[in-house]
Protein backbone atom coordinates (compact mmCIF):
# COMPACT_ATOMS: atom_id res chain seq x y z
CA UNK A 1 7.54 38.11 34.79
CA UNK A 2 6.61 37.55 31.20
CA UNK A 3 10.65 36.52 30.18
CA UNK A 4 10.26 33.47 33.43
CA UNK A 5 6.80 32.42 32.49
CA UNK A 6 8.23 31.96 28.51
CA UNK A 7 11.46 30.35 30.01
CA UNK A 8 9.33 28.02 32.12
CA UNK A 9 6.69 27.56 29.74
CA UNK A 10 9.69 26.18 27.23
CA UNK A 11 11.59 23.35 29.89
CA UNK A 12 9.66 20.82 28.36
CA UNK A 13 10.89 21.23 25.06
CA UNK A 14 14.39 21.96 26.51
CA UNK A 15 14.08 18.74 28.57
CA UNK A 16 13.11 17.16 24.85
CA UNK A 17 16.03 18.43 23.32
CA UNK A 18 18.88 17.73 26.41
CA UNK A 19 17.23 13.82 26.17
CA UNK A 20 18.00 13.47 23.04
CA UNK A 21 21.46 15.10 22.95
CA UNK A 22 22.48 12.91 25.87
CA UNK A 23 20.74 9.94 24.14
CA UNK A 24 22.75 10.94 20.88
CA UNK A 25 26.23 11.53 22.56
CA UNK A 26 25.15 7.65 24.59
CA UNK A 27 25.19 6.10 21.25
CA UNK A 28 28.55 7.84 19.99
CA UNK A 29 30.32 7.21 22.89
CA UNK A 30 29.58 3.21 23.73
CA UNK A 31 29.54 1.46 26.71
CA UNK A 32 30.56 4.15 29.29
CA UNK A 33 32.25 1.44 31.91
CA UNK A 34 34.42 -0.06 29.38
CA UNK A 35 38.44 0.55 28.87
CA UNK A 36 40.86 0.99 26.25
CA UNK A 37 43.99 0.72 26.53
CA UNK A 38 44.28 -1.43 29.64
CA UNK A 39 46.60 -1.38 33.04
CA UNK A 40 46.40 -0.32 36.01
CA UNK A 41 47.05 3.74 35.22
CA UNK A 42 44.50 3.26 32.53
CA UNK A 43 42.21 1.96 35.33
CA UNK A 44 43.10 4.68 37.88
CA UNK A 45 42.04 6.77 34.75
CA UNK A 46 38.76 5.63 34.37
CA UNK A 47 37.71 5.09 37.91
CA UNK A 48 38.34 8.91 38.70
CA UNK A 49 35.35 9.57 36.30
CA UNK A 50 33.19 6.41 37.04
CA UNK A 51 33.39 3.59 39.10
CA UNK A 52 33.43 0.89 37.08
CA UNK A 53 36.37 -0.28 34.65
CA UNK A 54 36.96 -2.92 32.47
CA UNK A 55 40.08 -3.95 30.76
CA UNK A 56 39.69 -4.58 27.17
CA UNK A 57 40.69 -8.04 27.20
CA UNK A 58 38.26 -8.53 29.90
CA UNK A 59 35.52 -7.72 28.20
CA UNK A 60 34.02 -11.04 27.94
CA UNK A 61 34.42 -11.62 32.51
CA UNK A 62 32.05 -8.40 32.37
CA UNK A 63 30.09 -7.46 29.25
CA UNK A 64 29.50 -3.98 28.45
CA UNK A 65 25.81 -3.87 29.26
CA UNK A 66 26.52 -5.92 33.08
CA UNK A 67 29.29 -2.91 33.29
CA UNK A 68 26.94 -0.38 32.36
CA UNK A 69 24.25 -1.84 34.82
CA UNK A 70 26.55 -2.08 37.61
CA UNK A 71 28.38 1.34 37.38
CA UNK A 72 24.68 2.90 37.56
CA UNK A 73 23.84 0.86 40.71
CA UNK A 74 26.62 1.97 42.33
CA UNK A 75 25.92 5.83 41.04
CA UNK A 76 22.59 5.82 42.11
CA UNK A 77 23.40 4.58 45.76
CA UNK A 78 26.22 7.68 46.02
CA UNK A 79 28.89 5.12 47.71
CA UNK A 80 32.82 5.08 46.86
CA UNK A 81 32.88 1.71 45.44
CA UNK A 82 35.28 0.77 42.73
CA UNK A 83 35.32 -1.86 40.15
CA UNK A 84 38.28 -2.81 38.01
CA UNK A 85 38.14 -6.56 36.03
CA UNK A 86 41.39 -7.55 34.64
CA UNK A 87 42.65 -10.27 32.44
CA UNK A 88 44.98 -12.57 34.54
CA UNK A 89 48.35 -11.48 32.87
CA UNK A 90 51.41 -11.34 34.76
CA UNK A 91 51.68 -7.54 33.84
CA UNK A 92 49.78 -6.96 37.49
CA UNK A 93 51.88 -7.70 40.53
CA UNK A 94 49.17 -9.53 42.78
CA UNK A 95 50.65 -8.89 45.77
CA UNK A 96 50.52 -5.27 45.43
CA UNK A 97 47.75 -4.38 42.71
CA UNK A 98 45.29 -3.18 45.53
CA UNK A 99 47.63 -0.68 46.96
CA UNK A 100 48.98 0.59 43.35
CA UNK A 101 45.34 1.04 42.32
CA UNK A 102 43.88 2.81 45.18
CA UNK A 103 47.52 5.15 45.25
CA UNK A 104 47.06 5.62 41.55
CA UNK A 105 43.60 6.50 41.70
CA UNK A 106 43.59 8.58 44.76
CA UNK A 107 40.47 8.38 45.97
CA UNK A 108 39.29 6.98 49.21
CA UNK A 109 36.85 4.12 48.82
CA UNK A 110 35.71 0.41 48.54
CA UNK A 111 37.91 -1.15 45.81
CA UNK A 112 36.85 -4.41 43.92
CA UNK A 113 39.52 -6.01 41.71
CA UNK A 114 38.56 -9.23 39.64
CA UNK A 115 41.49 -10.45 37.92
CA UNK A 116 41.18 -13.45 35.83
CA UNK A 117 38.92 -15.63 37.61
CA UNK A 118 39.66 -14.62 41.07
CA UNK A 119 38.49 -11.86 43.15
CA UNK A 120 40.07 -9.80 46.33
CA UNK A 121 38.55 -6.08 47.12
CA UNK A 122 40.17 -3.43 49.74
CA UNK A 123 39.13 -0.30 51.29
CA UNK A 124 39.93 2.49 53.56
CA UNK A 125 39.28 2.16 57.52
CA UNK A 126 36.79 5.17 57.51
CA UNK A 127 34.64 3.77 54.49
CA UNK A 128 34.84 -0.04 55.24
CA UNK A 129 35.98 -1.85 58.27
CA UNK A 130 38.96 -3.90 56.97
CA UNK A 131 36.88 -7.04 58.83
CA UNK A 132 34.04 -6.24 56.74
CA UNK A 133 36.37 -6.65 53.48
CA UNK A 134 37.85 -9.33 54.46
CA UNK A 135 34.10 -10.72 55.39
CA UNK A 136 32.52 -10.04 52.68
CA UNK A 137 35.00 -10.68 50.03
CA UNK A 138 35.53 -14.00 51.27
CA UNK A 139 32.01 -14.76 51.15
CA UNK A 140 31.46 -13.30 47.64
CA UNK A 141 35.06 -15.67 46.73
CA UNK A 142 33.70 -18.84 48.13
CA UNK A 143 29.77 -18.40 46.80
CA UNK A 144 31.52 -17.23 42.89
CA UNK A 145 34.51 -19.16 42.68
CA UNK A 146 35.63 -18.67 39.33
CA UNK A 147 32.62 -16.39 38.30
CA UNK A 148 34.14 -12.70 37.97
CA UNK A 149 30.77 -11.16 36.67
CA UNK A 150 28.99 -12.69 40.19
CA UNK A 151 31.33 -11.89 42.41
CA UNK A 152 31.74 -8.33 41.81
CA UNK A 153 27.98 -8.12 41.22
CA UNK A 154 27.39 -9.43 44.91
CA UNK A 155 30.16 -7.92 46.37
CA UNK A 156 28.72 -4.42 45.36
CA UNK A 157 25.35 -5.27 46.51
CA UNK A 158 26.59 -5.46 49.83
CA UNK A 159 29.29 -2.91 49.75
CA UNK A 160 26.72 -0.44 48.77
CA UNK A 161 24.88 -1.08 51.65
CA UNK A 162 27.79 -1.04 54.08
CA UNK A 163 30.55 1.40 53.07
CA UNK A 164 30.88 5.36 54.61
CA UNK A 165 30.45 8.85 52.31
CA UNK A 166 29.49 9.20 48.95
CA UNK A 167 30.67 9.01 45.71
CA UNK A 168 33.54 11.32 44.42
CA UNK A 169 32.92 14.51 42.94
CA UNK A 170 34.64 14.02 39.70
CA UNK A 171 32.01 11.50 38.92
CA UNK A 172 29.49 14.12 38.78
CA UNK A 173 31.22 14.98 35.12
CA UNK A 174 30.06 11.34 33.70
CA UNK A 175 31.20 8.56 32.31
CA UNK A 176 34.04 6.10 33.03
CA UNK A 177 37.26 5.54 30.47
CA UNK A 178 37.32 6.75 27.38
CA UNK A 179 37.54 4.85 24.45
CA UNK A 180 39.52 7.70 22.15
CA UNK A 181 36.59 9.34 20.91
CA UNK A 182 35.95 11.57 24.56
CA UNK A 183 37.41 14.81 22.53
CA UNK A 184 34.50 14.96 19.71
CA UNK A 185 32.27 13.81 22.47
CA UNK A 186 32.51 16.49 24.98
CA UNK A 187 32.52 18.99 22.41
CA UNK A 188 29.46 18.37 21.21
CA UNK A 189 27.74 17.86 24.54
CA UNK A 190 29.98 21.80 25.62
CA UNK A 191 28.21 23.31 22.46
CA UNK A 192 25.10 21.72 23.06
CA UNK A 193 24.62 22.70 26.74
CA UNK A 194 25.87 26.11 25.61
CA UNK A 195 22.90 26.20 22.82
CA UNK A 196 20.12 25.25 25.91
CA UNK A 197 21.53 28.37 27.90
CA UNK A 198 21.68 30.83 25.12
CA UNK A 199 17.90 29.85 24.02
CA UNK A 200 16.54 29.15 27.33
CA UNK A 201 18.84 30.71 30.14
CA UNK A 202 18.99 27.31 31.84
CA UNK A 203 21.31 26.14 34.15
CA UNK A 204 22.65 22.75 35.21
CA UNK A 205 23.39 22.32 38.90
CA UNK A 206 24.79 19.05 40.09
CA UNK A 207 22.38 18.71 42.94
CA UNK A 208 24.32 15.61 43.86
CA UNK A 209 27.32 17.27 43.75
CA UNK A 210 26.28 20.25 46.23
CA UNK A 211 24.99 18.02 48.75
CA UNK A 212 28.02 15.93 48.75
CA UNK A 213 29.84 19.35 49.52
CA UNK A 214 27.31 20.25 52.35
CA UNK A 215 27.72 16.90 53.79
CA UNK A 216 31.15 17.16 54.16
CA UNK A 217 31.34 20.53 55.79
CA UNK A 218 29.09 19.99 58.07
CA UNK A 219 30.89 17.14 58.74
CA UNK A 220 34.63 18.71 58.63
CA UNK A 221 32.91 21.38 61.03
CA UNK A 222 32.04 18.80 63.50
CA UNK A 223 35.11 17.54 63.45
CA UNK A 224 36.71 20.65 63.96
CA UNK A 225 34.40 21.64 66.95
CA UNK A 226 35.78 19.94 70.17
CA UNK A 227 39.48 21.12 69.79
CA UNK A 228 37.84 24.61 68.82
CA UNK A 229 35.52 24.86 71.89
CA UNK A 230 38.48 23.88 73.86
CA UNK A 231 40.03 26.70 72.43
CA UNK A 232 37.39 29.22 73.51
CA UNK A 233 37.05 27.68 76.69
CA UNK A 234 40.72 28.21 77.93
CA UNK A 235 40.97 31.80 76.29
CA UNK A 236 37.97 32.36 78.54
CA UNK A 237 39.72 31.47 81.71
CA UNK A 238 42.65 33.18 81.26
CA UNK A 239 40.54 35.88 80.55
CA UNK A 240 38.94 35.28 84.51
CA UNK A 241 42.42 33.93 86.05
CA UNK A 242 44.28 37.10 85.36
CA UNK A 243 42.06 39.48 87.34
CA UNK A 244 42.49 42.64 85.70
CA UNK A 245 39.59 45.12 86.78
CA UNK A 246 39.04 47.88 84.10
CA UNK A 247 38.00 49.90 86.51
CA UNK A 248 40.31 49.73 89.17
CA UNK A 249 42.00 52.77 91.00
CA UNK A 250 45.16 51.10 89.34
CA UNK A 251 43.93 49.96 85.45
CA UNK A 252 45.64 52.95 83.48
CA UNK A 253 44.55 53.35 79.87
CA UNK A 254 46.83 51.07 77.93
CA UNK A 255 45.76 48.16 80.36
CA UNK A 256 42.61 48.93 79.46
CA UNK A 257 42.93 49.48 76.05
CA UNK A 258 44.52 45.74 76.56
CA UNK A 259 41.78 44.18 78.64
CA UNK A 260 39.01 45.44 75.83
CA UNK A 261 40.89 43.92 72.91
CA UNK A 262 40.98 40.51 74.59
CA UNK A 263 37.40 40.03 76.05
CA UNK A 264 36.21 41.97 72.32
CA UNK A 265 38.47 38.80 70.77
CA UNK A 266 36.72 36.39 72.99
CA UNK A 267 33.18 37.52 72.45
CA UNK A 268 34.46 37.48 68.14
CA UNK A 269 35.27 34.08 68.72
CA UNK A 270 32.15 32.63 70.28
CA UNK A 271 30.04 34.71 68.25
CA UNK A 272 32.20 32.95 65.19
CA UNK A 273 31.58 29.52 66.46
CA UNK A 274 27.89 30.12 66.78
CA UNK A 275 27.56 31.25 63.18
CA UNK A 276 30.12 28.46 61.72
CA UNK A 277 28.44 26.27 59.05
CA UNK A 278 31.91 24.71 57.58
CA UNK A 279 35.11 23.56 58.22
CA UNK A 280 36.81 27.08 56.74
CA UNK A 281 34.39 29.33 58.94
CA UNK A 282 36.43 27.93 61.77
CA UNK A 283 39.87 29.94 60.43
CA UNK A 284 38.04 33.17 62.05
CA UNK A 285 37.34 32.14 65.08
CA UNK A 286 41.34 30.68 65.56
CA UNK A 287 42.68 34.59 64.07
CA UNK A 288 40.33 36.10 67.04
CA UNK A 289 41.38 33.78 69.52
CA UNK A 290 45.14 35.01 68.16
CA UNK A 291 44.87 38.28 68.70
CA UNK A 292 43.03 38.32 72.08
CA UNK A 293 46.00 35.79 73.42
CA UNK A 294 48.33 38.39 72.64
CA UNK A 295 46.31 41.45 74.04
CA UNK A 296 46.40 39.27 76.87
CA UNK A 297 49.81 38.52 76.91
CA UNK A 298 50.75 42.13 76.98
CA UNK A 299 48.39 43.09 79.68
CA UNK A 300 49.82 40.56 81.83
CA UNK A 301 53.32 42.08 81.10
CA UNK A 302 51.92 45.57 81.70
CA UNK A 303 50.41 44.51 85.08
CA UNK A 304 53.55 42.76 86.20
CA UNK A 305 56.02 45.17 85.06
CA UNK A 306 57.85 43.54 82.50
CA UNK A 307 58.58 43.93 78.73
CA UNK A 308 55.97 44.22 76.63
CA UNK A 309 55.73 40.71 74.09
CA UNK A 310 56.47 41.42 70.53
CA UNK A 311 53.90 40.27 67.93
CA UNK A 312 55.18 37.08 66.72
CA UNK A 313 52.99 33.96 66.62
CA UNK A 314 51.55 31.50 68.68
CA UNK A 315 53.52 28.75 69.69
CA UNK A 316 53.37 25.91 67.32
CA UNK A 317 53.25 23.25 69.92
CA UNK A 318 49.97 24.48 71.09
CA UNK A 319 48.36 28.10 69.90
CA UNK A 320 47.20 28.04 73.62
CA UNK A 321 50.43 28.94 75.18
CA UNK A 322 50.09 31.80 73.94
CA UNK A 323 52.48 34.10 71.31
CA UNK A 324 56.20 32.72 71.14
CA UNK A 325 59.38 34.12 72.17
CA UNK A 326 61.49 32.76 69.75
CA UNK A 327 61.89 30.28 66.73
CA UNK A 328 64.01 26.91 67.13
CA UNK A 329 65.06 24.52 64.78
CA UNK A 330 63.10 21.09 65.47
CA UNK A 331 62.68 17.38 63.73
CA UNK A 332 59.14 15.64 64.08
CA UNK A 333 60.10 12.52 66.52
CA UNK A 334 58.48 10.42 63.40
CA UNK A 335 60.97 11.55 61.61
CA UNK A 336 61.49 14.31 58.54
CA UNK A 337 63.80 17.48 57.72
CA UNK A 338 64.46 19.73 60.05
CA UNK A 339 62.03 22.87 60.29
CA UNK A 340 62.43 26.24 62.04
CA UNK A 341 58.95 27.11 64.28
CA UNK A 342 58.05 29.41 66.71
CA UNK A 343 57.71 28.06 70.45
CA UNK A 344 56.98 29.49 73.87
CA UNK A 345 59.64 30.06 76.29
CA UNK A 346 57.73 26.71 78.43
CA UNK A 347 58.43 24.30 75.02
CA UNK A 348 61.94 26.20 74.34
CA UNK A 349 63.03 25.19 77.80
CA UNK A 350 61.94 21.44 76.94
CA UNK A 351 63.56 20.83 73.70
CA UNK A 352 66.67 22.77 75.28
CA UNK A 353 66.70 19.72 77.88
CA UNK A 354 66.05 16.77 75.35
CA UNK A 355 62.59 16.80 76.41
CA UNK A 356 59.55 16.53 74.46
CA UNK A 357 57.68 19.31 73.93
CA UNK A 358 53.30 20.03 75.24
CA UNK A 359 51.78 19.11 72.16
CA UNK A 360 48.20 19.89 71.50
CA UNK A 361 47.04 16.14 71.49
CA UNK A 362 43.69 15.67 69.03
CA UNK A 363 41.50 12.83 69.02
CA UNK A 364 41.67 10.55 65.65
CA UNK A 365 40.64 6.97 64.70
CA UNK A 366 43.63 5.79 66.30
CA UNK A 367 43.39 7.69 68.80
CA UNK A 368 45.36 11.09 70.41
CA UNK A 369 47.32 12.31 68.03
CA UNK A 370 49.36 16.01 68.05
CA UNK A 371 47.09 17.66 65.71
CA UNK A 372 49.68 18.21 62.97
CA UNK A 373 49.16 14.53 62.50
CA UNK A 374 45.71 14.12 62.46
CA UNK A 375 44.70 14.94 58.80
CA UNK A 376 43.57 18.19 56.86
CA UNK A 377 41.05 18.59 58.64
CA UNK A 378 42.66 20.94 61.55
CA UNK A 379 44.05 23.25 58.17
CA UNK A 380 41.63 25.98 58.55
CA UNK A 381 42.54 25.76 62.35
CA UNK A 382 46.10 26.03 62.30
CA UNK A 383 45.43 28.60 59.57
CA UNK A 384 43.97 30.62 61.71
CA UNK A 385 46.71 30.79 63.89
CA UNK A 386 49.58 30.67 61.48
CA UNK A 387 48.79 32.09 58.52
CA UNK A 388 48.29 30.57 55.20
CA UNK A 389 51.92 31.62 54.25
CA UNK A 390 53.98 30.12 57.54
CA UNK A 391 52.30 27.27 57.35
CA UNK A 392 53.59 24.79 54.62
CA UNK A 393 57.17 25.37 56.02
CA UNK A 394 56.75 24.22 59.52
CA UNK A 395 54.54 21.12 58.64
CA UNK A 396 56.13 19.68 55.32
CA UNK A 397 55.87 16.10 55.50
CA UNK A 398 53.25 16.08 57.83
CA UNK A 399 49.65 14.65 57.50
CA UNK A 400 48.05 18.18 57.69
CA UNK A 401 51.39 19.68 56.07
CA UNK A 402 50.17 17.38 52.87
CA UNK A 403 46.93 19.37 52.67
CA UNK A 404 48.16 22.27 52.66
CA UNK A 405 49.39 22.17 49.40
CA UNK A 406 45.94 21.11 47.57
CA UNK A 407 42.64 23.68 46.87
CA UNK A 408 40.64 22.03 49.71
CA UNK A 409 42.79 22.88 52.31
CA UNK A 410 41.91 26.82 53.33
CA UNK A 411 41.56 30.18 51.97
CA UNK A 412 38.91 31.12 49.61
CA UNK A 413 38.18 27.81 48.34
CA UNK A 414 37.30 26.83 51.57
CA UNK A 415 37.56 23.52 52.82
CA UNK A 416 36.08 22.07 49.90
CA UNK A 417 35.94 18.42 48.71
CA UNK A 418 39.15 17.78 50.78
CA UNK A 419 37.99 17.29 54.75
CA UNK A 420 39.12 14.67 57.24
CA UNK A 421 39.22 12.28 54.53
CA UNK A 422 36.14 10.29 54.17
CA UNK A 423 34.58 8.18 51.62
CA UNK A 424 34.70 9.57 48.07
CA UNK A 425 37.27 12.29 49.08
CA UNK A 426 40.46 13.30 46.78
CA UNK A 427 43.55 11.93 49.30
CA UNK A 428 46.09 10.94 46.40
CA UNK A 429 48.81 8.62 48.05
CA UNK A 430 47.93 9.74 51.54
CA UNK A 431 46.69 6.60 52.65
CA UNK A 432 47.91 4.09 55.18
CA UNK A 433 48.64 0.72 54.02
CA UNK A 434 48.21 -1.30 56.76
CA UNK A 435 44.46 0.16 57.30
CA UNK A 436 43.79 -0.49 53.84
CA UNK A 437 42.18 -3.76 54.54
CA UNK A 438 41.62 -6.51 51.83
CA UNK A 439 42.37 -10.35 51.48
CA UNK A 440 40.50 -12.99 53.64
CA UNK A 441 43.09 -14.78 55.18
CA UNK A 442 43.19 -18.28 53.74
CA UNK A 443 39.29 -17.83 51.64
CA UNK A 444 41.23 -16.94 48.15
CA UNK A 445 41.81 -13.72 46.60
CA UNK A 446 45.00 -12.18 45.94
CA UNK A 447 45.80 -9.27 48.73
CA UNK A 448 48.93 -10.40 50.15
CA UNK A 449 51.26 -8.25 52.58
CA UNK A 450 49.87 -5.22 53.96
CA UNK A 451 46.48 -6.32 52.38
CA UNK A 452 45.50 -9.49 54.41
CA UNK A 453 45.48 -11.78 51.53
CA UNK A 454 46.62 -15.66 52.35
CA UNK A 455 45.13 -17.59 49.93
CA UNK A 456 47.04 -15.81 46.74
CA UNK A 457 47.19 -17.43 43.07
């Protein structure tokens, strides 16, 4: 007790000293919001550790301090809104600097390009209704013609105030671009921070950052729930359709022995469910669900006569036909390579005939989907089912086959800062185009094509 009461007796001189470190490294490292080099990678950059950029030979659309002022406006409301102000030099392709920045940056969000003295903004459906963009962008066009500092300014105001999620978690570690001196900078804040821990044993916790994470668990995990409970629901009645009774003149041991493992996998995977409190906690409750299908499987061969089901896994179509029979080569109807999965005889039989196979349809924004197309957000599902190991094979070049690949996806990192994609969340290139709305139709701006821009340059 005496070491916490020195430690807490001490925080204000601790909070003393980290002030004035931070205050110190402020002053070394300049205006946090501003560029460098310049360019659209340079602005991808910078916007993956801030939200505000400004090209160097900008500088003078959006001074420092109105950079620094803005970037903390849009910190302090935790939204995925992006800044970039550009010179207007024909290095940027108007048409498509929207889409290259967002891909570039790879971060799903509100984006807000100034270039020159025009303005145009886009955004991803499930942060900002592409009608909103195209709203409010117009609106913040016609009120700032020609003003780039005022028309990002007011755009953000009300961006802030409309867009979905939070801001990204890389912007947790500070600042915006670097300006070549970030090296000697972060080492002195590292040795610093590592001074305040030996001397105090304090720790730094991004409380930001944790409920960001929390947020989006709980939100994966509802998500995640429907198709799970569906899950549960059919296992349980198969479970009363087949009719075995354990204690039957006729139930011999193995039957038995079969009949427990299945209703025990059942009650595993409700009790699961009921204890879930993220997207990854769901990956149990599909490997119960696996293994009572097949006990059930092979008590319904035992009872019927036949030969017993090997253990092989569920049918990729839909883990509720139960285990395959056998693996077939297959081409997603959208198109991509070939890929060998496992199917049940029912689905075998279809693609045999031309036919399309019972896919396990999911809902999604745009509505039923089979649920290999529906985002990373089913991972830790299908994971559950397939393994972490069969799965990148059967779904490359897939939506969910994508996330599969990165840390948020399953397995001990959990489901992480990845999800079903919502504001703020790491989605690299995996964005749709068309969805990414932007322009305002004849109003001005720049967006053209897949962006909704008419007015152009």
């Amino acid at each position: 007790m005496k070491t916490v009461r020195l430690v807490l007796g001490r925080m204000p001189l601790l909070g003393a000293v980290v002030a004035a470190l931070l205050l110190t490294v402020a002053a070394a490292a300049g205006p946090r919001a501003v560029g460098a080099a310049g360019g659209v990678d340079e602005a991808a950059q910078a916007l993956r550790d801030g939200p505000v950029y400004v090209d160097p030979r900008a500088r003078k659309a959006l001074p420092p301090s109105d950079a620094d002022a803005l970037a903390d406006r849009i910190e302090r409301a935790d939204k995925p809104v992006f800044v970039v102000v550009l010179p207007a030099s024909g290095e940027f392709d108007r048409d498509t600097l929207l889409q290259d920045l967002r891909t570039r940056t790879g971060i799903t969000g509100v984006y807000a390009v100034a270039l020159g003295d025009r303005f145009d903004a886009g955004a991803d459906s499930q942060v900002m209704s592409r009608d909103a963009v195209r709203n409010v962008s117009g609106a913040v066009e016609r009120a700032h013609s020609g003003d780039p500092r005022a028309a990002v300014t007011d755009f953000v105001d009300q961006a802030i105030e409309q867009a979905d999620g939070t801001a990204p978690a890389s912007w947790d570690g500070g600042g915006a671009a670097s300006d070549g001196r970030g090296g000697g900078v972060g080492a002195v804040v590292t040795l610093g921070v590592l001074v305040l821990l030996a001397a105090g044993g304090a720790v730094l916790v991004s409380r930001r950052g944790r409920k960001r994470r929390e947020r989006q668990e709980r939100a994966g995990l509802e998500a995640l729930r429907p198709v799970v409970d569906e899950d549960i629901t059919a296992f349980g009645e198969e479970l009363g359709r087949i009719g075995f009774d354990p204690t039957g003149p006729h139930a011999g041991p193995e039957a038995r022995e079969d009949y427990t493992a299945a209703l025990d996998a059942y009650e595993e995977a409700k009790s699961a469910m009921a204890k879930a409190r993220r997207a990854d906690d769901v990956r149990r409750v599909s490997e119960a669900l696996e293994r009572g299908r097949f006990a059930l499987a092979t008590l319904d061969a035992r009872l019927k006569g036949e030969e017993l089901p090997q253990r092989r896994p569920p049918c990729f179509f839909d883990p509720r036909h139960g285990p395959s029979v056998e693996d077939v080569a297959w081409t997603p109807p959208d198109g991509g390579a070939e890929r060998t999965i496992p199917v049940c005889a029912a689905d075998a039989t279809r693609l045999a005939d031309g036919l399309e196979p019972s896919a396990r349809q999911v809902s999604t924004p745009d509505g039923p989907r089979p649920y290999w197309e529906a985002g990373p957000v089913y991972a830790p599902w299908a994971a559950g089912y397939f393994g972490g190991g069969l799965l990148p094979g059967m779904l490359t070049g897939t939506l969910l086959g994508s996330s599969l690949f990165g840390p948020y996806a399953y397995g001990d990192g959990g489901y992480g800062d990845g999800g079903d994609f919502t504001g703020g969340d790491l989605s690299g290139g995996d964005f749709d185009s068309r969805d990414f709305g932007g322009g305002f139709g004849d109003g001005g701006g720049f967006g053209g094509g897949d962006f909704g821009g008419g007015g152009g340059f």
